[in-house]
C-alpha atoms as a PDB file:
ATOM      1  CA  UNK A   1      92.141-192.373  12.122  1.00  0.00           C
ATOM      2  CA  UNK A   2      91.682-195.119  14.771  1.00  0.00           C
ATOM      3  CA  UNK A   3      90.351-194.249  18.633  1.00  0.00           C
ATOM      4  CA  UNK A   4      93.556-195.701  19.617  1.00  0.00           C
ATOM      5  CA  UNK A   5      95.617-193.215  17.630  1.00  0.00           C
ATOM      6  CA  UNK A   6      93.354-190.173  19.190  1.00  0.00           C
ATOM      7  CA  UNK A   7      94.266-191.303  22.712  1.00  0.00           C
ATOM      8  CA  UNK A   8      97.835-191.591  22.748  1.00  0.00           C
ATOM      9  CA  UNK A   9     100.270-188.605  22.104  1.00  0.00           C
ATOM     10  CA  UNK A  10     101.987-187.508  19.285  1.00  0.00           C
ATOM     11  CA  UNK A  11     105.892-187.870  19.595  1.00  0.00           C
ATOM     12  CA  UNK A  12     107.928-184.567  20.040  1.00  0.00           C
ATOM     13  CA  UNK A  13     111.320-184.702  18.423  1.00  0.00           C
ATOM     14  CA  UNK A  14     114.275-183.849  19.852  1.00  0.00           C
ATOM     15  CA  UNK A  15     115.231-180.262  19.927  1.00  0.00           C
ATOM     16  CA  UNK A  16     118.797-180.998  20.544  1.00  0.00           C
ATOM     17  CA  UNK A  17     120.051-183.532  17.682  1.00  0.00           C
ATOM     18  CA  UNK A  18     116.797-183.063  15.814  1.00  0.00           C
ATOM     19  CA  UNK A  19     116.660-186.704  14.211  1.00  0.00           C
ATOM     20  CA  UNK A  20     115.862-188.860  17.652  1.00  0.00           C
ATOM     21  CA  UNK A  21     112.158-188.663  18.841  1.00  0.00           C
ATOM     22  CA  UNK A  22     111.753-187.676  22.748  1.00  0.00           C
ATOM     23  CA  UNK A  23     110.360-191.006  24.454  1.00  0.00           C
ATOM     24  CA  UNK A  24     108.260-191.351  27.977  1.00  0.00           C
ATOM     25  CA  UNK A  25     110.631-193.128  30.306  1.00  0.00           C
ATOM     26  CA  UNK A  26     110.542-193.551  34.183  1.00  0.00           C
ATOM     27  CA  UNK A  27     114.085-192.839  35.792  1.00  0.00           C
ATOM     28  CA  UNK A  28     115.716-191.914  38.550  1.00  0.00           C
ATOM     29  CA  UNK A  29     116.231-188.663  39.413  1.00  0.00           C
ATOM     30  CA  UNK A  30     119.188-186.886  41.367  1.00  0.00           C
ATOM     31  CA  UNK A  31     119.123-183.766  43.261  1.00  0.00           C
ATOM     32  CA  UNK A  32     121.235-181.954  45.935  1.00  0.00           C
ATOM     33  CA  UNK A  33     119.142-180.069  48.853  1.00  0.00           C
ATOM     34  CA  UNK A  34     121.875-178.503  50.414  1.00  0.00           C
ATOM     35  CA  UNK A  35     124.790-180.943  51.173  1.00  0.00           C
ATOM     36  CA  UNK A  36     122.503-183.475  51.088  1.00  0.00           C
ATOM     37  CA  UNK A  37     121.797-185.616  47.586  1.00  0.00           C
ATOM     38  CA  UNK A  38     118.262-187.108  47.087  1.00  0.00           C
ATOM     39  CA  UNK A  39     117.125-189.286  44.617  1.00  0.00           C
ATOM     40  CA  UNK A  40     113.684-190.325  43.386  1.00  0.00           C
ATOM     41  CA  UNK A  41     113.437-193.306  41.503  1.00  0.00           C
ATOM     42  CA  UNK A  42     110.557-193.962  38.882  1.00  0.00           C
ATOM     43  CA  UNK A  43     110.999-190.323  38.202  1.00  0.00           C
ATOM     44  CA  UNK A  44     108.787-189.211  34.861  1.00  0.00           C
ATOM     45  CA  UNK A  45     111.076-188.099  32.076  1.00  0.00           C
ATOM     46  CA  UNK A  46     110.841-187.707  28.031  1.00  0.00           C
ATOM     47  CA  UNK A  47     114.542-189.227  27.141  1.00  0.00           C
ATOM     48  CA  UNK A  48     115.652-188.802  22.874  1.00  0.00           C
ATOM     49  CA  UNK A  49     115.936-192.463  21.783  1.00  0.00           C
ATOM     50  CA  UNK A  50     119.218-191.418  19.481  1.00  0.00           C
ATOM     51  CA  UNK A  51     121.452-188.934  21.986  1.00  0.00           C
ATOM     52  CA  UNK A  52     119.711-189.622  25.393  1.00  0.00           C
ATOM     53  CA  UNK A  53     118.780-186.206  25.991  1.00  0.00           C
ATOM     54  CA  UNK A  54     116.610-185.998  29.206  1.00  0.00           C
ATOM     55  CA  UNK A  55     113.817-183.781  29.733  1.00  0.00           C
ATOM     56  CA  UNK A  56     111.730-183.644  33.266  1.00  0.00           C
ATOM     57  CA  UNK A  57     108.190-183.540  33.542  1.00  0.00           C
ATOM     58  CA  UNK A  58     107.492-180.020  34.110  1.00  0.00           C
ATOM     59  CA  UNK A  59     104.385-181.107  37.032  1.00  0.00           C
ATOM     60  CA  UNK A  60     106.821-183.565  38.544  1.00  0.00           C
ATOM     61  CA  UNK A  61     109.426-181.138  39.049  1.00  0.00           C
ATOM     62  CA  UNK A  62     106.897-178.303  40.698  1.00  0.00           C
ATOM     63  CA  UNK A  63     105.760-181.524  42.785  1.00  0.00           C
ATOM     64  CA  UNK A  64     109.149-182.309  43.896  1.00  0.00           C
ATOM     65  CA  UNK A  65     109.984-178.671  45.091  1.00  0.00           C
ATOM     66  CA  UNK A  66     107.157-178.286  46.817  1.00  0.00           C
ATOM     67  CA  UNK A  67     107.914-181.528  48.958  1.00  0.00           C
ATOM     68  CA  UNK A  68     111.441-180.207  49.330  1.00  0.00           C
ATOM     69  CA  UNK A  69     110.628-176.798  50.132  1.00  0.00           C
ATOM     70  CA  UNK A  70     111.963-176.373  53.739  1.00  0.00           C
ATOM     71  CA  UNK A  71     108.784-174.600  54.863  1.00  0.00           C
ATOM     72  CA  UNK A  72     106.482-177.514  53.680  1.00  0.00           C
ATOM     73  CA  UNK A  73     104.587-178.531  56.870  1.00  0.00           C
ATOM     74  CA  UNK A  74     105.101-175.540  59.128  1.00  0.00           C
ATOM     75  CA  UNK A  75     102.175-173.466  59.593  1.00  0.00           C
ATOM     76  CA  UNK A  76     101.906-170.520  57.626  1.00  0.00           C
ATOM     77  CA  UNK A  77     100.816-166.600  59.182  1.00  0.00           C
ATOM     78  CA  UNK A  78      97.839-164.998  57.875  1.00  0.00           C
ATOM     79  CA  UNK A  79      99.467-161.727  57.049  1.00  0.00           C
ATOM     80  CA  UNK A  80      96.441-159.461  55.400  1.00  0.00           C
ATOM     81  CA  UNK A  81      97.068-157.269  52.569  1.00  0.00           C
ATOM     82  CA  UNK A  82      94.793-154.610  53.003  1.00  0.00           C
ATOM     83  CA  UNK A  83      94.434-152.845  56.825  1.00  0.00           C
ATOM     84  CA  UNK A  84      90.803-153.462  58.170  1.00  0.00           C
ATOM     85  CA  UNK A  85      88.508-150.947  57.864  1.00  0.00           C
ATOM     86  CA  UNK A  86      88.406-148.756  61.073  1.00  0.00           C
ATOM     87  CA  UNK A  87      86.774-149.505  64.059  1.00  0.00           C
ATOM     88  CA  UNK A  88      84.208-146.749  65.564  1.00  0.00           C
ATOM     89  CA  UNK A  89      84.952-145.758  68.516  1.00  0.00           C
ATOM     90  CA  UNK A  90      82.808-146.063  72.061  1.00  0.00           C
ATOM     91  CA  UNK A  91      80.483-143.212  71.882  1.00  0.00           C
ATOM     92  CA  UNK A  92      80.646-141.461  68.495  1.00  0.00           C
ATOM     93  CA  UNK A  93      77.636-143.252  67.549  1.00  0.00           C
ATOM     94  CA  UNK A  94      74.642-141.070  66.072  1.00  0.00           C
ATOM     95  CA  UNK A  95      70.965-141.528  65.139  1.00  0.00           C
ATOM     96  CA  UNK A  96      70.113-140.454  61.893  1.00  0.00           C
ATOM     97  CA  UNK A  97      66.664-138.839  61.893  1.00  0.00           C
ATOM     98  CA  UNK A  98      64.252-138.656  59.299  1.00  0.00           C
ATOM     99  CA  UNK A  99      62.727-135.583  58.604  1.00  0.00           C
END
């Protein structure tokens, strides 16, 4: 095997017509947020060079929702899980003596 073969990946076929092979492509990709469509070109996809099945790169997709997640820039509240431990209160301090 060559060092070039090593470095680039091995074709997946297609899972839905099982005789095209699933090819890197850039695209561009539609969405609706709301009533509202979006669309992202350059968008990474794997696309079946015989029936043009389309598959989304799973880390480009998280990407995307998280930039169109309507709470993305708003500050978020530190809410804590577990109660703090309890505070002593003024005067129930005691010295422990040694003996």
């Amino acid at each position: 095997m060559s060092d070039i073969e090593d470095v680039l990946p091995q074709p997946d076929p297609c899972n839905e017509c099982h005789a095209g092979i699933m090819q890197p492509r850039q695209l561009t990709y539609f969405t609706w947020l709301g009533e509202e469509l979006i669309t992202v070109p350059h968008f990474p996809a794997w696309i079946c060079d015989v029936c043009g099945r389309r598959e989304y790169d799973g880390k480009a997709i998280l990407w995307l929702n998280m930039i169109l997640d309507p709470n993305a820039g708003k500050p978020t509240t530190n809410k804590r899980r577990t109660p703090p431990p309890p505070r002593p209160h003024a005067g129930t301090f005691r010295p422990i003596h040694d003996s």
